[in-house]
Protein backbone atom coordinates (compact mmCIF):
# COMPACT_ATOMS: atom_id res chain seq x y z
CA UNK A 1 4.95 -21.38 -26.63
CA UNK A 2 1.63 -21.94 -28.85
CA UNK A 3 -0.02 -18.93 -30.32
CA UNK A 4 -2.79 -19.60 -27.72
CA UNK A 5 -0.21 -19.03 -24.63
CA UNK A 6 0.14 -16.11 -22.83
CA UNK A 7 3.48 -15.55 -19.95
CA UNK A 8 2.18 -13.69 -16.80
CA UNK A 9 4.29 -12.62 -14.44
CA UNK A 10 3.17 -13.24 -10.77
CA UNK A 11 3.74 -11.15 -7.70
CA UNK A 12 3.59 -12.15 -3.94
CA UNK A 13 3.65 -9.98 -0.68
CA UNK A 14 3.78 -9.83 3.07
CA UNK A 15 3.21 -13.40 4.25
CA UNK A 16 2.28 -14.45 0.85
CA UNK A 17 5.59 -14.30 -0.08
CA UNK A 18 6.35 -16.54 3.08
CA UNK A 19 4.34 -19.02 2.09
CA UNK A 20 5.03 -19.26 -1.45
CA UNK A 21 9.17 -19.14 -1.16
CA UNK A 22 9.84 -16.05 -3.55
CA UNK A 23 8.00 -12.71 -4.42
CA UNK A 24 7.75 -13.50 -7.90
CA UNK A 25 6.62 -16.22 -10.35
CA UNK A 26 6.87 -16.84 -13.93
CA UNK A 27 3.57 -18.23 -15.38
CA UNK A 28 2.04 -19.37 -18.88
CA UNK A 29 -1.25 -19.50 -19.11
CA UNK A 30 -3.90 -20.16 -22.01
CA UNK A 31 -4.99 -16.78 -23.69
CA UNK A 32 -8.46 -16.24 -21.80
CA UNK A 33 -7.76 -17.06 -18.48
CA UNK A 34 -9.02 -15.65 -15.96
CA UNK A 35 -7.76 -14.25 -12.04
CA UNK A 36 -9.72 -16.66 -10.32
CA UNK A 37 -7.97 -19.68 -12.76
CA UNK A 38 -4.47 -18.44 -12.14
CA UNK A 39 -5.70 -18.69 -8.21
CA UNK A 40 -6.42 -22.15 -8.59
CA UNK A 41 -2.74 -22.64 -10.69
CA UNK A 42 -1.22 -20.67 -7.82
CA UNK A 43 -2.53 -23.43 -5.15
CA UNK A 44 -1.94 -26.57 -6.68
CA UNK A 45 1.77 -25.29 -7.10
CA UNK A 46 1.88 -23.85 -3.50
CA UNK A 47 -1.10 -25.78 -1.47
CA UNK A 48 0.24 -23.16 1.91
CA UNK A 49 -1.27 -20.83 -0.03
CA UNK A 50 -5.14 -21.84 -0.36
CA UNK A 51 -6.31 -20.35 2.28
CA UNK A 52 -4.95 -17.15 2.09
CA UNK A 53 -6.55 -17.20 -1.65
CA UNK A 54 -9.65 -16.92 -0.21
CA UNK A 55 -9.26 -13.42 0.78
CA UNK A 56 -6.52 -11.55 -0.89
CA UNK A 57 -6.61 -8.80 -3.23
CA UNK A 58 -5.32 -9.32 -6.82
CA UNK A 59 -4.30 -6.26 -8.65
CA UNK A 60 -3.32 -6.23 -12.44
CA UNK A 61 -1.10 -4.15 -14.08
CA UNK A 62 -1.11 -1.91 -10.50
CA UNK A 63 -5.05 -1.63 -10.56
CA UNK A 64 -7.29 -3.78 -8.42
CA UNK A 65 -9.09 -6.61 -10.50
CA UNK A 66 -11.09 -9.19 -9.23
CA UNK A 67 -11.63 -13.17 -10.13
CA UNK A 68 -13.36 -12.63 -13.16
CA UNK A 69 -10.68 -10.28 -14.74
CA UNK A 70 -9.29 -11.92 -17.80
CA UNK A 71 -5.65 -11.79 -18.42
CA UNK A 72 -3.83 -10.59 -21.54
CA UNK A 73 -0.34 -11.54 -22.30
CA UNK A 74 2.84 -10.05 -20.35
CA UNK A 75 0.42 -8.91 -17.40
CA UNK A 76 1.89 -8.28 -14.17
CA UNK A 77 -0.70 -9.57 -11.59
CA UNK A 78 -0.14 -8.97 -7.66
CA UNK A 79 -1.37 -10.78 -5.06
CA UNK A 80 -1.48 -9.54 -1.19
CA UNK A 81 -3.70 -9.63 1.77
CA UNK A 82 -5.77 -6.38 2.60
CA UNK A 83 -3.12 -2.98 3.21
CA UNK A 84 -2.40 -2.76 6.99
CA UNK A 85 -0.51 3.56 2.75
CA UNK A 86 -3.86 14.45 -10.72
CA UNK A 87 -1.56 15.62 -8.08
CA UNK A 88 -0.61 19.49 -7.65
CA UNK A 89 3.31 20.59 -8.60
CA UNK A 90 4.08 20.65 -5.35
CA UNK A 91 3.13 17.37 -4.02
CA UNK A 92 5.09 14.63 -2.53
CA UNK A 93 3.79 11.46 -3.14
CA UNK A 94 6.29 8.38 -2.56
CA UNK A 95 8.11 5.18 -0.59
CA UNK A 96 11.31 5.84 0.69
CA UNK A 97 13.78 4.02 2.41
CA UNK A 98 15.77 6.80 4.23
CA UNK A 99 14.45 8.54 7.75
CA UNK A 100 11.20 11.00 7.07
CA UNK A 101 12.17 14.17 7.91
CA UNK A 102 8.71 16.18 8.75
CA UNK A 103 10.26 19.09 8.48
CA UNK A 104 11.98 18.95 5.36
CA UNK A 105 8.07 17.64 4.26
CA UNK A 106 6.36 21.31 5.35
CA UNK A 107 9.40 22.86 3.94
CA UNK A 108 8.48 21.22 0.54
CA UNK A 109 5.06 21.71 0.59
CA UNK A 110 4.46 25.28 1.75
CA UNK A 111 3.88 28.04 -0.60
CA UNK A 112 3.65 31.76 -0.53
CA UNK A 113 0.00 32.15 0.66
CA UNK A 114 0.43 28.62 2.84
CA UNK A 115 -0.79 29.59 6.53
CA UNK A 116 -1.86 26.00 7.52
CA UNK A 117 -0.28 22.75 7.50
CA UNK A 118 -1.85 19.79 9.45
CA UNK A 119 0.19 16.63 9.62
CA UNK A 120 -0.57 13.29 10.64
CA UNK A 121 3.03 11.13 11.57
CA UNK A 122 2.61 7.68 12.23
CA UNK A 123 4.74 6.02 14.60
CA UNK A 124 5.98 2.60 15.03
CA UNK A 125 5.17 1.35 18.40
CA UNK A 126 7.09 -0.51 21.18
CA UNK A 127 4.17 -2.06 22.96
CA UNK A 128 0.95 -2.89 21.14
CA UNK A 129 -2.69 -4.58 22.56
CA UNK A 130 -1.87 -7.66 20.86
CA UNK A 131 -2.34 -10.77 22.77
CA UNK A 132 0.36 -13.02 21.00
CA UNK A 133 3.58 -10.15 20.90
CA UNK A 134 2.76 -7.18 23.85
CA UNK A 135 6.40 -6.25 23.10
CA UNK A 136 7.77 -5.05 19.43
CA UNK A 137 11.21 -4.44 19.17
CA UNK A 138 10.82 -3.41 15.32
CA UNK A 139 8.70 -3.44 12.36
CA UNK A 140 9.34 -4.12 8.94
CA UNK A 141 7.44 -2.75 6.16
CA UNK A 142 7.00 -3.53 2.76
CA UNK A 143 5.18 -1.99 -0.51
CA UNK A 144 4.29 -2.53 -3.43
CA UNK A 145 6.04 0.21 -4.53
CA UNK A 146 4.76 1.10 -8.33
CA UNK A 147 1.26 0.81 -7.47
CA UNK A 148 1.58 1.92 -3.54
CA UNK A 149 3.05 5.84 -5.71
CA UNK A 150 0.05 5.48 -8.11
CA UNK A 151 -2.22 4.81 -5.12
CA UNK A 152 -1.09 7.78 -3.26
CA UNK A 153 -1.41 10.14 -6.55
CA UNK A 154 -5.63 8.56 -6.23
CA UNK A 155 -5.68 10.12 -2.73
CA UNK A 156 -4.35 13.13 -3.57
CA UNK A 157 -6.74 13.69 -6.39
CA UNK A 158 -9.90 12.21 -4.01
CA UNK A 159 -8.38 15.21 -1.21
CA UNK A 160 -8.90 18.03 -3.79
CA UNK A 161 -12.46 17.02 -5.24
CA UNK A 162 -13.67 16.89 -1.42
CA UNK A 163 -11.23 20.22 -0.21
CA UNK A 164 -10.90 22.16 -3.02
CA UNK A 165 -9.01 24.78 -1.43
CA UNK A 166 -5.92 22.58 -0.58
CA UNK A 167 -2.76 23.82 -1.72
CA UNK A 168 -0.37 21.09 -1.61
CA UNK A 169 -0.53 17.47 -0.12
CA UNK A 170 2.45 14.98 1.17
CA UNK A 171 1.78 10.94 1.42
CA UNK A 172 5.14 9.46 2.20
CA UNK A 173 5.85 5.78 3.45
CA UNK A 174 8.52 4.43 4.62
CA UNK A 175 9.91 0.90 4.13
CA UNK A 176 12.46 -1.40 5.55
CA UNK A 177 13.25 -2.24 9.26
CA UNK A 178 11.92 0.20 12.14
CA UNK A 179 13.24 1.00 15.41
CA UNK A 180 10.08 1.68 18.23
CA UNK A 181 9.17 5.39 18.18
CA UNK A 182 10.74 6.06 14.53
CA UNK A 183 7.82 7.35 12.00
CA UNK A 184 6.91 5.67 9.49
CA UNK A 185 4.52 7.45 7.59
CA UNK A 186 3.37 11.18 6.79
CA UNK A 187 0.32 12.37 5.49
CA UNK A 188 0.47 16.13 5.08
CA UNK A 189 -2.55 19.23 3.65
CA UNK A 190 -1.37 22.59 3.11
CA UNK A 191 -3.59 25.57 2.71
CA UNK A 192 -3.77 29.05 2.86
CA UNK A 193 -5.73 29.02 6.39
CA UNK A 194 -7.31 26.34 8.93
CA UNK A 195 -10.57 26.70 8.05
CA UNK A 196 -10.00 25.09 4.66
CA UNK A 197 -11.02 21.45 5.56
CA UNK A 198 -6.77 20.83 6.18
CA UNK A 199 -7.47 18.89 9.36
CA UNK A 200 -10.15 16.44 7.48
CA UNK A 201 -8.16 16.45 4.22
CA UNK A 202 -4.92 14.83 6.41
CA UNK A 203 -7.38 12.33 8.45
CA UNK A 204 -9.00 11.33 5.24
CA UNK A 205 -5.69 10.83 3.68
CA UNK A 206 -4.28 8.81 6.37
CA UNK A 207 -7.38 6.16 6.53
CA UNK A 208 -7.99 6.46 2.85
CA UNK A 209 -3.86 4.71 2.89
CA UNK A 210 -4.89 1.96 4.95
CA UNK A 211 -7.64 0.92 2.18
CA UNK A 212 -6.00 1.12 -1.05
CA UNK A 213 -2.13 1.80 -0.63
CA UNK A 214 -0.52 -1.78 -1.03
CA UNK A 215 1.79 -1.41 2.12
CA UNK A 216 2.10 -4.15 4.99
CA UNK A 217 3.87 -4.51 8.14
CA UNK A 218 5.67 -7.67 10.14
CA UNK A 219 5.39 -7.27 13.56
CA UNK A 220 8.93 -8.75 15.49
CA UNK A 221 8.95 -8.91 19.00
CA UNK A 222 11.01 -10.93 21.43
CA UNK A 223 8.28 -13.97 21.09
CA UNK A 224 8.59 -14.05 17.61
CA UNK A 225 6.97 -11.96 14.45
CA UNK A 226 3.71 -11.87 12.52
CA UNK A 227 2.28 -10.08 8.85
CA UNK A 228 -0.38 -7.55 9.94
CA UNK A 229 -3.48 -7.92 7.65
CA UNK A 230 -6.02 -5.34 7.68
CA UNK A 231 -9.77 -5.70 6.80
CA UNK A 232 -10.86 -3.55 4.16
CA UNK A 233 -11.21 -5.42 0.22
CA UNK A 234 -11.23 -2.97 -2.63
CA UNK A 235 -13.56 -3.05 -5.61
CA UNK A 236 -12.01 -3.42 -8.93
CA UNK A 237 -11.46 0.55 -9.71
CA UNK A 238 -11.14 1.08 -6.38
């Protein structure tokens, strides 16, 4: 490798990594290239893939970047399509694999003076609006899990400059394969007392996952299974 080479080390999820055969790619690139150059690498090697380039998001180094981003050396640069999810001691902020166990979460979080805890539980559904797959017999989700923790930790922090008065907060998502009617996600405010903002804190948390936290779902139903893509694109900073 020339002293004008740099390795990168590429990253695919959800369908991306479908399309492209692996999660992962080793790549060497000129010192000075950009996001939007390593797109245009990324296509000619996997041509599936050039469409979806059009509208993923790119993170680097777990932080959102966009095309004009330049890329040092040994950079770890994610690609995936948009999420479908300062902390206090007492937070719980993390992907797990094993069943969420709400209770356990409000044990965790309450404190002495806690007198409110409003939870959100998301849960995976059995029948869904969808034209293409009415009928889901499971769900399997994936994150991206360094960044997904970090993202949560941003939420947390954006919870307590808007509700100061929050105690203690809980964003957990789980991964992996999910029966119909088995939650897969928590979002959790605790407070001393209702009137605290614990009921907007939890339903800011919950939609503030959906934009930034790099999780994603595959639908599988008895017709077949499809990646879930949401809508939102961050900003670089975001």
């Amino acid at each position: 490798m020339s002293d004008t080479d740099v390795n990168l080390k590429l990253l695919f999820f959800a369908h991306l990594k479908d399309l492209a055969g692996s999660s992962h790619l080793p790549l060497k690139v000129q010192r000075g290239t950009t996001i939007a150059q390593v797109k245009e690498l990324v296509i000619k090697q996997f041509p599936a893939l050039e469409q979806p380039m059009h509208t993923v998001i790119t993170a680097v180094d777990q932080e959102f970047a966009n095309d004009e981003t330049i890329l040092n050396a040994d950079a770890e640069v994610a690609f995936f399509p948009p999420v479908s999810g300062g902390s206090g001691s007492r937070d719980i902020l993390k992907v797990i694999t094993e069943p969420l166990d709400v209770n356990h979460v409000v044990a965790e979080l309450a404190v002495p003076t806690t007198g409110a805890v409003c939870i959100f539980t998301g849960v995976v559904r059995g029948e869904t609006q969808r034209e293409h797959m009415p009928y889901t017999t499971s769900l399997e989700y994936e994150a991206y899990v360094p960044m997904a923790e970090r993202k949560m930790a941003q939420i947390a922090e954006e919870i307590r400059q808007r509700w100061p008065m929050i105690e203690s907060i809980a964003i957990v998502q789980r991964v992996g394969t999910l029966a119909p009617q088995t939650p897969s996600v928590v979002i959790a405010c605790a407070a001393a007392h209702r009137e605290t903002g614990v009921f907007e804190a939890a339903r800011y948390g919950i939609d503030r996952l959906k934009e930034i936290v790099p999780v994603w779902k595959k639908e599988i139903g008895p017709d077949g299974e499809v990646w879930v893509e949401g809508t939102y694109h961050p900003d670089a900073g975001d």
